[in-house]
N, C-alpha and C. Protein backbone atom coordinates (compact mmCIF):
# COMPACT_ATOMS: atom_id res chain seq x y z
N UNK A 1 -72.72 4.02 20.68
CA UNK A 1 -71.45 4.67 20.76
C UNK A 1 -70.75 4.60 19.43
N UNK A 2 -70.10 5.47 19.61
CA UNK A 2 -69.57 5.74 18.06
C UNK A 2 -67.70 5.47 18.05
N UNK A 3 -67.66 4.87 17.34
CA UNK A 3 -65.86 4.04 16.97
C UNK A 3 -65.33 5.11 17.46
N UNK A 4 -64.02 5.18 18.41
CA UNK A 4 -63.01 6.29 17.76
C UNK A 4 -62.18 6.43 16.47
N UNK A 5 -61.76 7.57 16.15
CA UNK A 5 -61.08 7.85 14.55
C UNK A 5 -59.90 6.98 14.68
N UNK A 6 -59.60 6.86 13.49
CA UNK A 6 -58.31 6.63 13.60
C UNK A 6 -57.81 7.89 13.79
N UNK A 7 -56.25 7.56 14.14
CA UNK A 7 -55.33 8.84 13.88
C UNK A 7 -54.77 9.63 12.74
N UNK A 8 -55.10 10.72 12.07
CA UNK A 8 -54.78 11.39 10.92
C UNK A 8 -53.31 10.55 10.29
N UNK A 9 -53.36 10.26 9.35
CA UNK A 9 -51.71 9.89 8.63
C UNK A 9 -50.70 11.01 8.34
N UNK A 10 -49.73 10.95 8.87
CA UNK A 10 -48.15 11.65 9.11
C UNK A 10 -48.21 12.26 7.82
N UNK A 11 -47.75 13.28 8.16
CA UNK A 11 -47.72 14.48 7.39
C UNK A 11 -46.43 14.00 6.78
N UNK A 12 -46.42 14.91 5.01
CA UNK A 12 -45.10 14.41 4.42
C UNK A 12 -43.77 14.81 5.32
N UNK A 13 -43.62 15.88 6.12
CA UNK A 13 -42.58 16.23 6.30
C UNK A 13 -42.15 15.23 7.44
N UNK A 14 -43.24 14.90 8.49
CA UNK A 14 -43.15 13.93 9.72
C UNK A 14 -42.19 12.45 8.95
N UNK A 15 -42.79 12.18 7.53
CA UNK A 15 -42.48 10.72 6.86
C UNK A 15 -41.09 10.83 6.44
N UNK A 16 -40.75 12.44 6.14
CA UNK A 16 -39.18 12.25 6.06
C UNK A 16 -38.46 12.56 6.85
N UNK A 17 -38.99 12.81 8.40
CA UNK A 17 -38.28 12.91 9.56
C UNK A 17 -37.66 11.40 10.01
N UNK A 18 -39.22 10.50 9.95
CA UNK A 18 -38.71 9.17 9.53
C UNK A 18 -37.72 9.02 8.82
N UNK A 19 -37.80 9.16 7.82
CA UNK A 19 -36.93 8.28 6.61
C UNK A 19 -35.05 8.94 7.11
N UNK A 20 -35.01 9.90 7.68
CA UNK A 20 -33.83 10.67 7.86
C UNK A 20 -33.08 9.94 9.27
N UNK A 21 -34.30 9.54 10.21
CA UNK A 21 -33.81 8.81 11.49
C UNK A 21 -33.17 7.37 10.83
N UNK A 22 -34.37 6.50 10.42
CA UNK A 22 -33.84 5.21 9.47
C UNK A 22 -32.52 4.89 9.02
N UNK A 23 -32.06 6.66 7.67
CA UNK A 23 -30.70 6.69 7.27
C UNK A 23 -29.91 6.50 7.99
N UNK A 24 -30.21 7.44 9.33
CA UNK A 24 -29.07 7.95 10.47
C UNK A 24 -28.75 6.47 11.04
N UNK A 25 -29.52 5.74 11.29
CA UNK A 25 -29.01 4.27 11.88
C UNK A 25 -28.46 3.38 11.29
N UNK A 26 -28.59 3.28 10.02
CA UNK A 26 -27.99 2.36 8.89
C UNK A 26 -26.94 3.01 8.43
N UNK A 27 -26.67 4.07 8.44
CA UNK A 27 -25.64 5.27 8.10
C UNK A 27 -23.97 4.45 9.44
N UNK A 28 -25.04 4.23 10.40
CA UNK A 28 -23.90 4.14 11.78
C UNK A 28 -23.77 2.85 11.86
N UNK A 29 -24.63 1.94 11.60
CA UNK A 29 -24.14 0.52 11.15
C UNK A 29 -23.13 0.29 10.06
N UNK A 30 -23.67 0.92 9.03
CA UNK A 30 -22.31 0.34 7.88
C UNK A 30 -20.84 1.28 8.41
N UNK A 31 -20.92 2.18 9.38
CA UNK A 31 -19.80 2.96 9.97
C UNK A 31 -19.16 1.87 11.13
N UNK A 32 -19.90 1.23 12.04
CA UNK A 32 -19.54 0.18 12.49
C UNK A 32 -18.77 -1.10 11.83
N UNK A 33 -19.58 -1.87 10.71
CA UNK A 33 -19.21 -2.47 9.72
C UNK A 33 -17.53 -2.19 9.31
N UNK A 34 -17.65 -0.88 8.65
CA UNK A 34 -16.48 -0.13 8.02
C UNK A 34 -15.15 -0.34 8.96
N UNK A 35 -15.41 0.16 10.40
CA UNK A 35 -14.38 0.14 11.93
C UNK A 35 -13.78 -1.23 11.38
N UNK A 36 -14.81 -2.17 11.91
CA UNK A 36 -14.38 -3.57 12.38
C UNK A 36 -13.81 -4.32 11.31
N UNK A 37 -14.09 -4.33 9.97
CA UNK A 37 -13.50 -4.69 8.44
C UNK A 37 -11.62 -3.85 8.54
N UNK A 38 -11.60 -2.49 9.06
CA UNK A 38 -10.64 -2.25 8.90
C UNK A 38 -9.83 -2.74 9.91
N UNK A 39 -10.06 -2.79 11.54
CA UNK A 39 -9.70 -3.90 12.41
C UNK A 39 -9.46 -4.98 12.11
N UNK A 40 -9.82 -5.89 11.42
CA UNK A 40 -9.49 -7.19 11.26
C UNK A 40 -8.23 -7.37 10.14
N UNK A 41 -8.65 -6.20 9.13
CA UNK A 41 -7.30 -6.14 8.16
C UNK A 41 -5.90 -5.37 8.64
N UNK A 42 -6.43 -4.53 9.58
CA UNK A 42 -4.58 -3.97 9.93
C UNK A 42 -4.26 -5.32 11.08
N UNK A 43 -5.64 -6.19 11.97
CA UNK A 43 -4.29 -7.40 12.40
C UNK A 43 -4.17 -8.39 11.16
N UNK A 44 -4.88 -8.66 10.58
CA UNK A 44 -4.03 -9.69 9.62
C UNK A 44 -2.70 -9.10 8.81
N UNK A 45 -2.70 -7.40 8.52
CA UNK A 45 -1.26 -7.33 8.00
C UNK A 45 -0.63 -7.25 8.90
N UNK A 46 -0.42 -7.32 10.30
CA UNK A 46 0.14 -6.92 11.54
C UNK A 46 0.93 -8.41 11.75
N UNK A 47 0.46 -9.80 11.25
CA UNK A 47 0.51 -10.64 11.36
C UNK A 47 1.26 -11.46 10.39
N UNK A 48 1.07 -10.94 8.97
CA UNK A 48 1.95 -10.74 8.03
C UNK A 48 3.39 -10.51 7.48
N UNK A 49 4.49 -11.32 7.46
CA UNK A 49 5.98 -11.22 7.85
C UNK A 49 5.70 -10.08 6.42
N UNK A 50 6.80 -9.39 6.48
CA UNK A 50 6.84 -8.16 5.09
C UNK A 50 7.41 -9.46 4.12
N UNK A 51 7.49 -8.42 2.94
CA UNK A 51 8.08 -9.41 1.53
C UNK A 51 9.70 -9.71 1.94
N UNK A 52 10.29 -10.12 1.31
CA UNK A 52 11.57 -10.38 1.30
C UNK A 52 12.37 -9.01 0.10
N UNK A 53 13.44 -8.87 0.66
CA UNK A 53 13.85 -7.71 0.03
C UNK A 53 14.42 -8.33 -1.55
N UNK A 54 14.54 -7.99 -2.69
CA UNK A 54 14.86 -7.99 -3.73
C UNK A 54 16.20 -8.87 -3.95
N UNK A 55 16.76 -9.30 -4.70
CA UNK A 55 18.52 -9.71 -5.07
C UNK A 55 19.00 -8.66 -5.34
N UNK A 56 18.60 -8.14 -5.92
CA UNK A 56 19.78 -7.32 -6.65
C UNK A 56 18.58 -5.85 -7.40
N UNK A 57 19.05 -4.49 -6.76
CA UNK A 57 18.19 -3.49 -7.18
C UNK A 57 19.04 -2.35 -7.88
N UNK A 58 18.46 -1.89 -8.81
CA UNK A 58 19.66 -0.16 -9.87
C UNK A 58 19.09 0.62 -9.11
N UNK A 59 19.56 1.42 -8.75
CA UNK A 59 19.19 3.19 -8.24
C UNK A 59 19.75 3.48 -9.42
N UNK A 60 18.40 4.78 -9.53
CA UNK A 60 18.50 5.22 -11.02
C UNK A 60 18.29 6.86 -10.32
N UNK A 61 18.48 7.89 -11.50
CA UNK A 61 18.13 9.19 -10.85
C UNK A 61 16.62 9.36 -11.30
N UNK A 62 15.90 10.11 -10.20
CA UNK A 62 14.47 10.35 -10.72
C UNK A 62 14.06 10.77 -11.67
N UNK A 63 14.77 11.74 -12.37
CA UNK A 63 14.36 12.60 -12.97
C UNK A 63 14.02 11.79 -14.14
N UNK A 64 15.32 11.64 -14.90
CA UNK A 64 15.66 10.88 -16.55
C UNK A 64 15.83 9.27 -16.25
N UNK A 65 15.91 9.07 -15.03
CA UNK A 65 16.22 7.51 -14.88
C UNK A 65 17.68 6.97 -15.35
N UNK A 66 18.36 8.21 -15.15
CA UNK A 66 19.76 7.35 -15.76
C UNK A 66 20.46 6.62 -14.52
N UNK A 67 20.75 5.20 -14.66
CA UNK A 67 21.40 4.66 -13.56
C UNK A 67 22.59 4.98 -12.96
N UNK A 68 22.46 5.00 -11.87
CA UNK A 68 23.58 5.59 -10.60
C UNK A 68 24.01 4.20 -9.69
N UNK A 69 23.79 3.64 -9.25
CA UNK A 69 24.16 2.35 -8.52
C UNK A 69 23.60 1.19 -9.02
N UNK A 70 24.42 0.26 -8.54
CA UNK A 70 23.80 -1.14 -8.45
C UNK A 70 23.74 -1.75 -7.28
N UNK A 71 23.04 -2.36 -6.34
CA UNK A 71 23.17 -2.76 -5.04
C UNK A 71 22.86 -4.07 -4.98
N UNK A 72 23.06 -4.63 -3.61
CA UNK A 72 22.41 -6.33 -3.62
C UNK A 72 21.02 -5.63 -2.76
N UNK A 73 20.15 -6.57 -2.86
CA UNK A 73 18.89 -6.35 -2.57
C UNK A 73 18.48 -5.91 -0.84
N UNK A 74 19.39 -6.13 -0.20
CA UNK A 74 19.26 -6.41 1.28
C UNK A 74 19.96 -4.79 2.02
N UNK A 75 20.28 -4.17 0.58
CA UNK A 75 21.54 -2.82 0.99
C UNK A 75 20.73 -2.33 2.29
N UNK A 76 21.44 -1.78 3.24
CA UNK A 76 20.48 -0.38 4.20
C UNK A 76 20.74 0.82 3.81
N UNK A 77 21.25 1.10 2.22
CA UNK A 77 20.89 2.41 2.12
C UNK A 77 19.58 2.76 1.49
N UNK A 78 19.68 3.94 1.72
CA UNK A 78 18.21 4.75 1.60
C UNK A 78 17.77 5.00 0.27
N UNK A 79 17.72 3.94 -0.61
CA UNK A 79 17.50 4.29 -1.86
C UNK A 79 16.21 5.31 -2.72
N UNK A 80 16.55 6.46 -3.24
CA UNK A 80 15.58 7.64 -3.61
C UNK A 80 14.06 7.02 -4.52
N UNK A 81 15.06 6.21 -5.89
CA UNK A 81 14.23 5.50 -6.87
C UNK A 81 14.91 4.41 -7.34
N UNK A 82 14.50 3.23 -6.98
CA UNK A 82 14.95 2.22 -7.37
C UNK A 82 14.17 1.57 -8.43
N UNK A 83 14.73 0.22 -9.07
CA UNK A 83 14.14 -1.10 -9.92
C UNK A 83 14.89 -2.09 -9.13
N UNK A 84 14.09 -3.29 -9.53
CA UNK A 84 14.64 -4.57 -9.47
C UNK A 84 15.19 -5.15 -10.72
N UNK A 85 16.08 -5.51 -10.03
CA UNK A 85 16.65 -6.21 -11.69
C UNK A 85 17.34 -7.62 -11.84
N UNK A 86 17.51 -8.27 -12.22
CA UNK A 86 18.25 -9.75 -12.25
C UNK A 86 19.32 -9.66 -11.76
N UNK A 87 20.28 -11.17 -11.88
CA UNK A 87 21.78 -11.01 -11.66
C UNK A 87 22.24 -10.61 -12.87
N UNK A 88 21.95 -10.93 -14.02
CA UNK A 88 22.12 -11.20 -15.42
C UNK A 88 22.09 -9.26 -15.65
N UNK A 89 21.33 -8.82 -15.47
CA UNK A 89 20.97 -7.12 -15.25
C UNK A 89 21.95 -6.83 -15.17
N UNK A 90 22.18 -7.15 -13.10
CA UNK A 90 23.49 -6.28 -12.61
C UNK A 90 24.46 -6.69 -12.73
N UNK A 91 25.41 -7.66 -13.51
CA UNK A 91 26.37 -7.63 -14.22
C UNK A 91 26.54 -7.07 -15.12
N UNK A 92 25.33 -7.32 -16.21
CA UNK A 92 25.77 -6.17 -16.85
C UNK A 92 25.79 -4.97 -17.55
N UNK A 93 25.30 -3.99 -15.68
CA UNK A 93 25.21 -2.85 -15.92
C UNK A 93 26.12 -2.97 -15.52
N UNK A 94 26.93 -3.29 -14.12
CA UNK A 94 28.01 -2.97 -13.60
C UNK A 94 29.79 -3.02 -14.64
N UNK A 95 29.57 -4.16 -15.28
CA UNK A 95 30.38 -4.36 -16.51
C UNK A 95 30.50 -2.94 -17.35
N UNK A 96 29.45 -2.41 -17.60
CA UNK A 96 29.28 -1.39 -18.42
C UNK A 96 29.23 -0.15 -18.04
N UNK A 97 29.49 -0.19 -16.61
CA UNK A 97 30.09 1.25 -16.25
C UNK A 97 29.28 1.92 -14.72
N UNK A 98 28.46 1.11 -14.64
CA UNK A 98 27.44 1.70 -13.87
C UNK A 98 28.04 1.30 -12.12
N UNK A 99 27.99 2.30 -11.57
CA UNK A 99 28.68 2.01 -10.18
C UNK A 99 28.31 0.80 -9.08
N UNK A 100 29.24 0.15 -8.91
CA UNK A 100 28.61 -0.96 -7.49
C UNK A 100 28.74 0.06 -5.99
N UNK A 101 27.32 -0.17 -5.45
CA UNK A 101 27.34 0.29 -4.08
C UNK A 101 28.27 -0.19 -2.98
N UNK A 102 29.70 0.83 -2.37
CA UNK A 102 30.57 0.31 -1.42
C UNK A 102 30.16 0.16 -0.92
N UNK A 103 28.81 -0.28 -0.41
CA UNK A 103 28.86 -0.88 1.06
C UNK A 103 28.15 -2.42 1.04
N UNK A 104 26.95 -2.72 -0.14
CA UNK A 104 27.02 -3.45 -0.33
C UNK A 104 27.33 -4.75 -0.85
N UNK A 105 28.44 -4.24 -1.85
CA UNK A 105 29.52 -4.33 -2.91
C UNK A 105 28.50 -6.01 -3.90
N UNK A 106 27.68 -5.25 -4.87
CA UNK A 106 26.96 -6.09 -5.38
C UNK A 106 28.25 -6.98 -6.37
N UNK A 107 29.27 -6.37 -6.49
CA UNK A 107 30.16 -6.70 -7.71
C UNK A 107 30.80 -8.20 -7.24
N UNK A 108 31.34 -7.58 -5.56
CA UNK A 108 31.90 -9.12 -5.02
C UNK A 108 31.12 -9.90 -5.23
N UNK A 109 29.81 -9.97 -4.54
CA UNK A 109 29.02 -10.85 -4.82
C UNK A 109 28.46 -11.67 -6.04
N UNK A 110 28.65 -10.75 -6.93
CA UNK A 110 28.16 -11.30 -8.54
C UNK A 110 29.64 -11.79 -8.86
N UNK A 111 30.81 -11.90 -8.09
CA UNK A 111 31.94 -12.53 -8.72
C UNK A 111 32.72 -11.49 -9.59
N UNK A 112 32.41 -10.09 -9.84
CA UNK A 112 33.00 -9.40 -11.02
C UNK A 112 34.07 -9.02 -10.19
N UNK A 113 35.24 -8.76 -10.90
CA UNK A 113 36.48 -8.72 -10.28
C UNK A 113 37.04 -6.96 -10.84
N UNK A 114 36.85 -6.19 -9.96
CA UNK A 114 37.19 -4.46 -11.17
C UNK A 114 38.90 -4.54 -10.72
């Protein structure tokens, strides 16, 4: 009796039908991977108290940046473009002309007396 053959070897196109299934699964693992990495980081920032708001911030205008307010850091207004700036700063911008925010009145607070 005579051996049976082996079976002919996979045609190139069959080997990259393979190689395309292979991708497709490792493709959906590192997509898995990707999910659960981003899961774990939105709860750890979820978990995360925010920063603390600033002392003392200039609203400036966007455009040229010329300063428009001075606020204490904690203001609730809606500031467009801000900086942070020292106490040492917002005295004296405010000294020099630059407006204190009425509502948070950075000026009382820094002691300046208008």
């Amino acid at each position: 009796m005579s051996e049976p053959l082996p079976p002919p070897p996979p045609s190139p196109l069959e080997l990259l039908y393979f190689l395309r299934r292979v991708q497709v699964q490792q493709l959906a693992t590192t997509d898995r991977w990707i999910k659960d990495a981003e899961a774990r980081q939105a709860a750890l920032a979820a978990r995360r108290p925010p920063p603390p708001p600033p002392d003392w911030v200039l609203e400036h205008s966007g455009k040229d940046k010329t300063p428009m307010y001075v606020h204490a850091g904690p203001c609730n207004t809606r500031l467009r473009t801000r900086q942070v700036i020292t106490a040492q700063e917002a005295r004296r911008l405010i000294t020099d002309g630059v407006r204190a925010c009425v509502l948070c009145r950075p000026d009382t607070e820094l002691g300046i007396v208008g």
